[in-house]
N, C-alpha and C. Protein backbone atom coordinates (compact mmCIF):
# COMPACT_ATOMS: atom_id res chain seq x y z
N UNK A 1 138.78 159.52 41.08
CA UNK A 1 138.42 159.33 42.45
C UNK A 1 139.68 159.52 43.30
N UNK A 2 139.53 160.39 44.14
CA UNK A 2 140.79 160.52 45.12
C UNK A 2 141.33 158.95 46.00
N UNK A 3 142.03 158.42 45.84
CA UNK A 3 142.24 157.43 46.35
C UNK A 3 143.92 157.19 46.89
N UNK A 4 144.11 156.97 48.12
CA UNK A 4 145.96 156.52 48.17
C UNK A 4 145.92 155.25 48.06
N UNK A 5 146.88 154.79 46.93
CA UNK A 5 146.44 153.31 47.21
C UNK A 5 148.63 153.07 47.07
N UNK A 6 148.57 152.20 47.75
CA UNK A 6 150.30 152.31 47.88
C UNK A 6 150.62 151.16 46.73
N UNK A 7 151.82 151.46 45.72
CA UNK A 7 152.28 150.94 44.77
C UNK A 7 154.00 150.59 44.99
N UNK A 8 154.19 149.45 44.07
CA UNK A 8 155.75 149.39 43.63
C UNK A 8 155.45 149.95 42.09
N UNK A 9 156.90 150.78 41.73
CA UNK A 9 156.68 151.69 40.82
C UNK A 9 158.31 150.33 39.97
N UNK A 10 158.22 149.90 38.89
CA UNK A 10 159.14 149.49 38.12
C UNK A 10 159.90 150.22 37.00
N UNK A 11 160.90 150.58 36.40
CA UNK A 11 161.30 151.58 35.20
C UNK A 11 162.75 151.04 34.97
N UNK A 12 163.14 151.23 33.27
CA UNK A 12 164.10 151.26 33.05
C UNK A 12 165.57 152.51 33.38
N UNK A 13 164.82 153.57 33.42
CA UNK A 13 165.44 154.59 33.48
C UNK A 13 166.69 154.68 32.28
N UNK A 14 166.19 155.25 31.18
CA UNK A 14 167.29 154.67 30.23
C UNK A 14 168.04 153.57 29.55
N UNK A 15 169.04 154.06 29.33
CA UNK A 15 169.83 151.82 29.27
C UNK A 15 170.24 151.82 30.52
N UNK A 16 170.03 152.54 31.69
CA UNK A 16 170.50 151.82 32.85
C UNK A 16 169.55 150.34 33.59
N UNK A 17 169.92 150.04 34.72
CA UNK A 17 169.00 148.68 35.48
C UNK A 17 168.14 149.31 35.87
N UNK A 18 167.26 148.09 36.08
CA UNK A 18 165.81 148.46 36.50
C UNK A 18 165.70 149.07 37.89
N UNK A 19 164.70 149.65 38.20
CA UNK A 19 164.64 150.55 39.42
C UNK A 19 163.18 150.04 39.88
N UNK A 20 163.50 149.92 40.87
CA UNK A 20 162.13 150.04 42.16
C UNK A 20 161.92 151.16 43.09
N UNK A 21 160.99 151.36 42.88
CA UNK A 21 160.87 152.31 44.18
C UNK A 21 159.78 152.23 44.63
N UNK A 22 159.05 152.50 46.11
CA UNK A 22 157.63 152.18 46.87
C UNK A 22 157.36 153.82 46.24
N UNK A 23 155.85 153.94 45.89
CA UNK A 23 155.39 155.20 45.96
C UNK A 23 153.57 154.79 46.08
N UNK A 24 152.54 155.38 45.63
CA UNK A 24 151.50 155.86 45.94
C UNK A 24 150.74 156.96 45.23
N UNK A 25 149.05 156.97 44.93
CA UNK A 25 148.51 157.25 44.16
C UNK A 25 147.80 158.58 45.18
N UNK A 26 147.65 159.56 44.67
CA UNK A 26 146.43 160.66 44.72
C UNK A 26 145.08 160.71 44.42
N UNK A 27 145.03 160.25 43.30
CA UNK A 27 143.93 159.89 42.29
C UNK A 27 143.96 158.75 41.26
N UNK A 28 142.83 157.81 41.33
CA UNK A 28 143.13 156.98 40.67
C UNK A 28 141.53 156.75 38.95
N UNK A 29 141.52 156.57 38.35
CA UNK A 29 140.56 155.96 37.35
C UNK A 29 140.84 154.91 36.38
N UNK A 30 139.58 154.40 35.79
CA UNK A 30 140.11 153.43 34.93
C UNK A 30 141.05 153.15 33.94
N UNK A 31 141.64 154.54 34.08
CA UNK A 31 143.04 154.51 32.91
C UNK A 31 144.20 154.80 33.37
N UNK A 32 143.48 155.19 34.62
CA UNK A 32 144.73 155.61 34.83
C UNK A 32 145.25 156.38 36.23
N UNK A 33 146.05 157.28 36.32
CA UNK A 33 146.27 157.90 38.25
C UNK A 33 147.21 159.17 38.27
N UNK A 34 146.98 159.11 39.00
CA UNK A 34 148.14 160.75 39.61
C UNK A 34 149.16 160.08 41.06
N UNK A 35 150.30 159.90 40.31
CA UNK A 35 151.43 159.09 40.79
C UNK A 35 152.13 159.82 41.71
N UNK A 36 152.29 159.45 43.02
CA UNK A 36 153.20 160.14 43.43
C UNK A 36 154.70 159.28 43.65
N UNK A 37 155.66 159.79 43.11
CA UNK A 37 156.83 159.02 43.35
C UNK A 37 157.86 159.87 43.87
N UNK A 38 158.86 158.60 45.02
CA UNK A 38 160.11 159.36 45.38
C UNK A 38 161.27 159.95 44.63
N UNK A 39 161.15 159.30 43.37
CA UNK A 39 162.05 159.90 42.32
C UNK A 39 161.48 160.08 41.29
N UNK A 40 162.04 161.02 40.37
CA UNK A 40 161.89 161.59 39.30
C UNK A 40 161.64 160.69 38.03
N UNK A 41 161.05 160.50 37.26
CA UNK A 41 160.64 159.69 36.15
C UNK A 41 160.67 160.70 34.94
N UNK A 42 160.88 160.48 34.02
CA UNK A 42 160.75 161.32 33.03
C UNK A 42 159.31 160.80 31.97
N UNK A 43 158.77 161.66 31.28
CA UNK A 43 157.42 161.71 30.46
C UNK A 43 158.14 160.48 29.31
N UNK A 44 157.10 159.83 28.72
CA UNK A 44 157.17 158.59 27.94
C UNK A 44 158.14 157.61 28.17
N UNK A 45 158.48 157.34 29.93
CA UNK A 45 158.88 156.38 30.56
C UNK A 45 158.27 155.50 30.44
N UNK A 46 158.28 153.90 30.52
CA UNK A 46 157.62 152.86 30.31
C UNK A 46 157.49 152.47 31.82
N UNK A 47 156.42 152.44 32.45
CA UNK A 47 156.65 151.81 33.75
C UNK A 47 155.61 150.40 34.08
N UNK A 48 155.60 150.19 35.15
CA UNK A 48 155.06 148.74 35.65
C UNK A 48 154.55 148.90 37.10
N UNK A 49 153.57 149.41 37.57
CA UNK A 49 152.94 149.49 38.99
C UNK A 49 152.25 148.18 39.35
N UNK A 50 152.89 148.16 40.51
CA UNK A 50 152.10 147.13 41.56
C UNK A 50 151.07 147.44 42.50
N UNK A 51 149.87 147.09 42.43
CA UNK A 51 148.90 147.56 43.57
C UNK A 51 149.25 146.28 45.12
N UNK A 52 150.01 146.88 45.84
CA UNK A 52 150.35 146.56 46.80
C UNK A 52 149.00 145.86 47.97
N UNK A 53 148.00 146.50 47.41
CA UNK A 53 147.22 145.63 47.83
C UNK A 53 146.47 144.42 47.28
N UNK A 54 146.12 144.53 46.67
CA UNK A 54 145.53 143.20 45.65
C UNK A 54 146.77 142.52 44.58
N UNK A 55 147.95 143.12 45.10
CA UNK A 55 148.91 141.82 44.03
C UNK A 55 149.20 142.22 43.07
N UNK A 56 148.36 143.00 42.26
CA UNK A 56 148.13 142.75 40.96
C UNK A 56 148.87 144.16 39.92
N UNK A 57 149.77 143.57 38.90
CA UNK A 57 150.80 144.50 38.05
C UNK A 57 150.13 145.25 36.81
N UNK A 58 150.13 145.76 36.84
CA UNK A 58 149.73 146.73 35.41
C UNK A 58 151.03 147.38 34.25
N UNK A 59 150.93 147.41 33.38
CA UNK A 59 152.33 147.81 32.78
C UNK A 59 151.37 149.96 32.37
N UNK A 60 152.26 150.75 32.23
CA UNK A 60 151.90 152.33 31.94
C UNK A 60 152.84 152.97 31.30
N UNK A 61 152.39 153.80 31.18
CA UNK A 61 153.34 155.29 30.65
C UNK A 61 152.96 156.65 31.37
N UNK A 62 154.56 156.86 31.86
CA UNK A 62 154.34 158.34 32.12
C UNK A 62 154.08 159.59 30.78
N UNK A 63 152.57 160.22 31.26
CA UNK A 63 152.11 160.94 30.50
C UNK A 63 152.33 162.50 30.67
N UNK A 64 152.88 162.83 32.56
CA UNK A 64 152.92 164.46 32.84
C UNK A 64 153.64 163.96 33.61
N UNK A 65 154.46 165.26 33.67
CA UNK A 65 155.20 165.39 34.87
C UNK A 65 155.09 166.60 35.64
N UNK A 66 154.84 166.57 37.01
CA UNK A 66 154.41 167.73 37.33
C UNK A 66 155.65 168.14 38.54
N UNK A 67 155.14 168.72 39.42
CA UNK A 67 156.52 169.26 40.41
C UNK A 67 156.56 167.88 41.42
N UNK A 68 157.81 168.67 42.21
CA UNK A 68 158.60 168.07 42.98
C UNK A 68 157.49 168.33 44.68
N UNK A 69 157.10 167.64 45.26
CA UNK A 69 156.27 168.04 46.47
C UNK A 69 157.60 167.58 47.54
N UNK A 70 156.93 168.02 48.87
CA UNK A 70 158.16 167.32 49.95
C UNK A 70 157.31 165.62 50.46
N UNK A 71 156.80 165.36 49.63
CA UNK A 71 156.10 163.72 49.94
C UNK A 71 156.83 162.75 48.48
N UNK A 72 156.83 163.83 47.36
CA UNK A 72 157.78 163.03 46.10
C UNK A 72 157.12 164.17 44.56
N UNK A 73 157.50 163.58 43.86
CA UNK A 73 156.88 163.72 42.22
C UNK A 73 155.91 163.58 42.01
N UNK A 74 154.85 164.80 41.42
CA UNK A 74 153.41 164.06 40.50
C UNK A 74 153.31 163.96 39.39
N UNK A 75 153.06 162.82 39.13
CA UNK A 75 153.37 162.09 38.13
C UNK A 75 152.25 161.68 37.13
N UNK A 76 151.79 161.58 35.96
CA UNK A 76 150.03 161.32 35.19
C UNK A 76 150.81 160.15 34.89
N UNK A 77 149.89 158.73 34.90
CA UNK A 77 150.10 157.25 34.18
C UNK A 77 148.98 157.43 33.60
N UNK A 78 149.26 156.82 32.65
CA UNK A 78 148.17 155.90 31.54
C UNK A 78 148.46 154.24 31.59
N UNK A 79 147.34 153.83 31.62
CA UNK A 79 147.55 152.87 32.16
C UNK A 79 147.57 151.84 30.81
N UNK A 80 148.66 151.08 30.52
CA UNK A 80 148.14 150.39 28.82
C UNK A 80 147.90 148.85 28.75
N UNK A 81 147.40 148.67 29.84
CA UNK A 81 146.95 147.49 30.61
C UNK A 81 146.47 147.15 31.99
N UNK A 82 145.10 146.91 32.29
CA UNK A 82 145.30 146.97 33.47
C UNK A 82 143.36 145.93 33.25
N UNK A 83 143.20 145.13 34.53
CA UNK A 83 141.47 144.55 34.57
C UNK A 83 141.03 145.74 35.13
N UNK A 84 139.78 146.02 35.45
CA UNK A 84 139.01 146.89 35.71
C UNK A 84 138.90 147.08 37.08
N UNK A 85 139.84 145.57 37.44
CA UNK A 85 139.36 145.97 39.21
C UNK A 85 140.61 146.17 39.64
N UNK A 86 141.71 146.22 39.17
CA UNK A 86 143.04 146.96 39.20
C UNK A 86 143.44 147.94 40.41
N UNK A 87 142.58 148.80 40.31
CA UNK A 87 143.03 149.93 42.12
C UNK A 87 142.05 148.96 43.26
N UNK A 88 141.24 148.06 43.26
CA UNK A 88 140.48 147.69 44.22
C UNK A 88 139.69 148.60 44.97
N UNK A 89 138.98 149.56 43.99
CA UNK A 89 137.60 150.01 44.30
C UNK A 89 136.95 150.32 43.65
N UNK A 90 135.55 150.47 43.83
CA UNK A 90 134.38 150.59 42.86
C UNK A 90 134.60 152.13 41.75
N UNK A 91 134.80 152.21 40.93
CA UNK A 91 135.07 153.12 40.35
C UNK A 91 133.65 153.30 39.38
């Protein structure tokens, strides 16, 4: 389902510190979304999204990485935890 739903994006980025960054969804389903982020993530990143609206954290993995847009990165999550009502809409 096409949906923007605005996120905090969490990652190790390597052995470096943890990183935050605000980003936002394209598409979202029960497993998962089409990420858009301001920075670059690399594929079998471990990440942690926040749905900025309902609160609520999910832990994922980056699954694709796609190009660079002038809004950010598209990005495929899988989601390897998440309740069903997770994006806050009827899916």
């Amino acid at each position: 389902m096409n949906s923007r739903v605005p996120v905090t994006i969490e990652w190790m980025g390597g052995a470096g510190p943890l990183n935050f960054e605000p980003g936002f969804t394209r598409v979202v389903n029960t497993y998962g979304c089409l990420l858009v982020s301001p920075r670059e993530i690399n594929e079998r990143e471990r990440v942690r999204l926040t749905n900025l609206s309902t609160r609520e954290s999910a832990n994922g993995v980056i699954v694709w990485k796609g190009t660079q847009r002038s809004d950010g990165w598209d990005l495929g999550v899988e989601l390897l935890s998440a309740d069903l009502n997770f994006w806050g809409v009827d899916l």
